[in-house]
Protein backbone atom coordinates (compact mmCIF):
# COMPACT_ATOMS: atom_id res chain seq x y z
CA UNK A 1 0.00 0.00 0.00
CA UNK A 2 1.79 3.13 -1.31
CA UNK A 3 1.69 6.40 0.66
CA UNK A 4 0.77 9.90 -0.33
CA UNK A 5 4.85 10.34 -0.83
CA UNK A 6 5.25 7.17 -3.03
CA UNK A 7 2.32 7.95 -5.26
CA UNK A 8 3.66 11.34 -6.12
CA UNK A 9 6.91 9.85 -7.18
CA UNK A 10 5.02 7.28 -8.97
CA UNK A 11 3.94 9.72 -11.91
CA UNK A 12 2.50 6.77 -14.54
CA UNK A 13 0.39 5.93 -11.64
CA UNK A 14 -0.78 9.54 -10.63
CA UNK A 15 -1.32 10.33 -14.47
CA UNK A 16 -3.40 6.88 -14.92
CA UNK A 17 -6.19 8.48 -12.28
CA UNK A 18 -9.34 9.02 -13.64
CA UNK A 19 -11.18 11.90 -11.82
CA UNK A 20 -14.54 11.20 -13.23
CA UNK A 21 -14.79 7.47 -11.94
CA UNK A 22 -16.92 6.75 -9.23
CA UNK A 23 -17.71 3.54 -7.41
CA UNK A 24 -21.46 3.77 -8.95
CA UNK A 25 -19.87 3.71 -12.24
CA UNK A 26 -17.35 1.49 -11.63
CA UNK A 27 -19.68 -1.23 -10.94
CA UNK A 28 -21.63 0.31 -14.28
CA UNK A 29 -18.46 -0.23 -16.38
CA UNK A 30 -16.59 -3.53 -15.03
CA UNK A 31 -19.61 -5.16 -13.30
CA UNK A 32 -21.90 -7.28 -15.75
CA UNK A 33 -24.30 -6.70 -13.06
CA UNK A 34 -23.90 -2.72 -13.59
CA UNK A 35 -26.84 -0.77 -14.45
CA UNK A 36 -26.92 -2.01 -17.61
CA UNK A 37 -29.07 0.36 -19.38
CA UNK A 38 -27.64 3.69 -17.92
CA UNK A 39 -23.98 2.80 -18.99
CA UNK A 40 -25.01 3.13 -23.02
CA UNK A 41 -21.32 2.51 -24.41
CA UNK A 42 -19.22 2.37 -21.29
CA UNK A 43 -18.39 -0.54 -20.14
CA UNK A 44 -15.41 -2.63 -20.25
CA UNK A 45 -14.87 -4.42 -23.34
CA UNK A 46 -12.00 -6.83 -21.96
CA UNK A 47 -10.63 -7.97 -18.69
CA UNK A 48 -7.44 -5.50 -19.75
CA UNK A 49 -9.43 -2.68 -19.24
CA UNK A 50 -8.99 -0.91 -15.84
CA UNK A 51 -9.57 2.42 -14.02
CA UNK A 52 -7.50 3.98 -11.46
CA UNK A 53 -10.11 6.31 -9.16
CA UNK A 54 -9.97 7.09 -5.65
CA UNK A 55 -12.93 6.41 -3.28
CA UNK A 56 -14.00 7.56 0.80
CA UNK A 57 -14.29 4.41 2.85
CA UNK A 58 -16.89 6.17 5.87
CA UNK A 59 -15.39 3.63 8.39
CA UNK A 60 -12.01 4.62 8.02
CA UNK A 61 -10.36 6.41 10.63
CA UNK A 62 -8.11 8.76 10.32
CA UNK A 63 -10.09 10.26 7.37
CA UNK A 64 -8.69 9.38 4.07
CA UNK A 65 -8.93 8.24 0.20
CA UNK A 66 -8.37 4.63 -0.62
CA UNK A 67 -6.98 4.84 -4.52
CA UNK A 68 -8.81 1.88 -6.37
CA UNK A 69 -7.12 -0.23 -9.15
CA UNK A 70 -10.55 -1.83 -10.85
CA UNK A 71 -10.69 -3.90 -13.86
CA UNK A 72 -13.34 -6.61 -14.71
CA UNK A 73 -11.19 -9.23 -13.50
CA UNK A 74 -10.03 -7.71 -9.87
CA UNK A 75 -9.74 -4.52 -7.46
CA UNK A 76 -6.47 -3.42 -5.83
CA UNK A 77 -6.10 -0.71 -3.09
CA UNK A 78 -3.30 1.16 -4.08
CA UNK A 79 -2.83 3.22 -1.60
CA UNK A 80 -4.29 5.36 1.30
CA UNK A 81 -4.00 9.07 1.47
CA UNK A 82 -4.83 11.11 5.09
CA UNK A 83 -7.12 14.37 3.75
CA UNK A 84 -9.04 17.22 6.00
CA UNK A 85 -11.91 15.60 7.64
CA UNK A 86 -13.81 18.67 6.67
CA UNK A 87 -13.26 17.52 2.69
CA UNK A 88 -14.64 14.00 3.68
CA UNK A 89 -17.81 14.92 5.94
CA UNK A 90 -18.66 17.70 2.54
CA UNK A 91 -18.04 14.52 0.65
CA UNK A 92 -20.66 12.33 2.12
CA UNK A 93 -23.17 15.07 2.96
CA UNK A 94 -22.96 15.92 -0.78
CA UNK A 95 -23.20 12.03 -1.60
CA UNK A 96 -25.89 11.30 0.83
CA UNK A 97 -24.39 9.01 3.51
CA UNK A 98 -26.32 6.02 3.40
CA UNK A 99 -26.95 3.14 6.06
CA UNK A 100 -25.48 -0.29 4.33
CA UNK A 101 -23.61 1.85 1.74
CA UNK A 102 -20.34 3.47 3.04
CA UNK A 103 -18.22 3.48 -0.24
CA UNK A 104 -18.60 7.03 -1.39
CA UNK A 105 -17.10 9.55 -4.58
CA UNK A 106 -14.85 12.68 -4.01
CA UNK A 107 -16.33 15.96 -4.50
CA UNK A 108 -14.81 18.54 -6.92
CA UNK A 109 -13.03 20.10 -3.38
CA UNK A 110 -11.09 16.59 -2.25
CA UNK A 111 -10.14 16.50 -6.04
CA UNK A 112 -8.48 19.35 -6.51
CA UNK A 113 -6.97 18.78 -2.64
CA UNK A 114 -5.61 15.31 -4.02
CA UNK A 115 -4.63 17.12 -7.23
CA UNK A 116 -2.67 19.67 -5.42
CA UNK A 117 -1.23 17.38 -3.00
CA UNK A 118 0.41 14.83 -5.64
CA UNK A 119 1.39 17.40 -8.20
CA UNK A 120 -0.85 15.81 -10.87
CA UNK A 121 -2.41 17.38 -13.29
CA UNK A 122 -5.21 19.46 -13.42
CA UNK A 123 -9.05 18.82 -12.34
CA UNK A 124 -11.18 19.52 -14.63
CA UNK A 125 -14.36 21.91 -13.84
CA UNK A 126 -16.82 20.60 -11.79
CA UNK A 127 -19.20 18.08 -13.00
């Protein structure tokens, strides 16, 4: 499990992240049991396919971002990242905390944090 340090020397993995990737459509894309319907074309086409993404664990303590490796075939934690709790509690008040659920997406905020923090390249607007 790499630290925040060891990811931001590791630039093929920090330029590999895909800010738009959620765990909703993660499932959607290398899931057969996705949405179906709502993915249209996106979805994984072969098990060599894969995402990087990061994702909020709500059990975790110290607050942090768990960065996902996700391909049909398997999902990796890559590594775990401490962030502001205040960037996590917007996160899941923006997301909806759910009982049962507690896998949640970054908002455009902890992006650009994470962005800033590993050097990588820019965010794009928010969504």
């Amino acid at each position: 499990m790499m630290t925040l340090q060891e990811l931001k020397r590791n630039r093929e993995i920090v330029n590999q992240i895909d800010w738009t990737m959620t765990p909703e459509k993660a499932v959607d894309v290398y899931l057969e049991w996705g949405a179906g319907w709502t993915r249209g074309n996106e979805f994984a086409r072969s098990g060599d396919e894969q995402s990087l993404y990061f994702v909020i664990y709500d059990w975790e303590r110290p607050a942090q971002v768990t960065l996902i490796r996700r391909s049909s075939k398997e999902v990796e934690e890559m590594a775990k990242i401490p962030v502001p709790v205040e960037l996590v509690k917007k996160s899941l008040e923006q997301f909806g905390a759910r009982a049962g659920v507690g896998v949640y997406a970054l908002t455009h905020d902890l992006k650009l944090w994470l962005s800033e923090a590993l050097d990588g390249p820019a965010v794009g607007p928010e969504d």
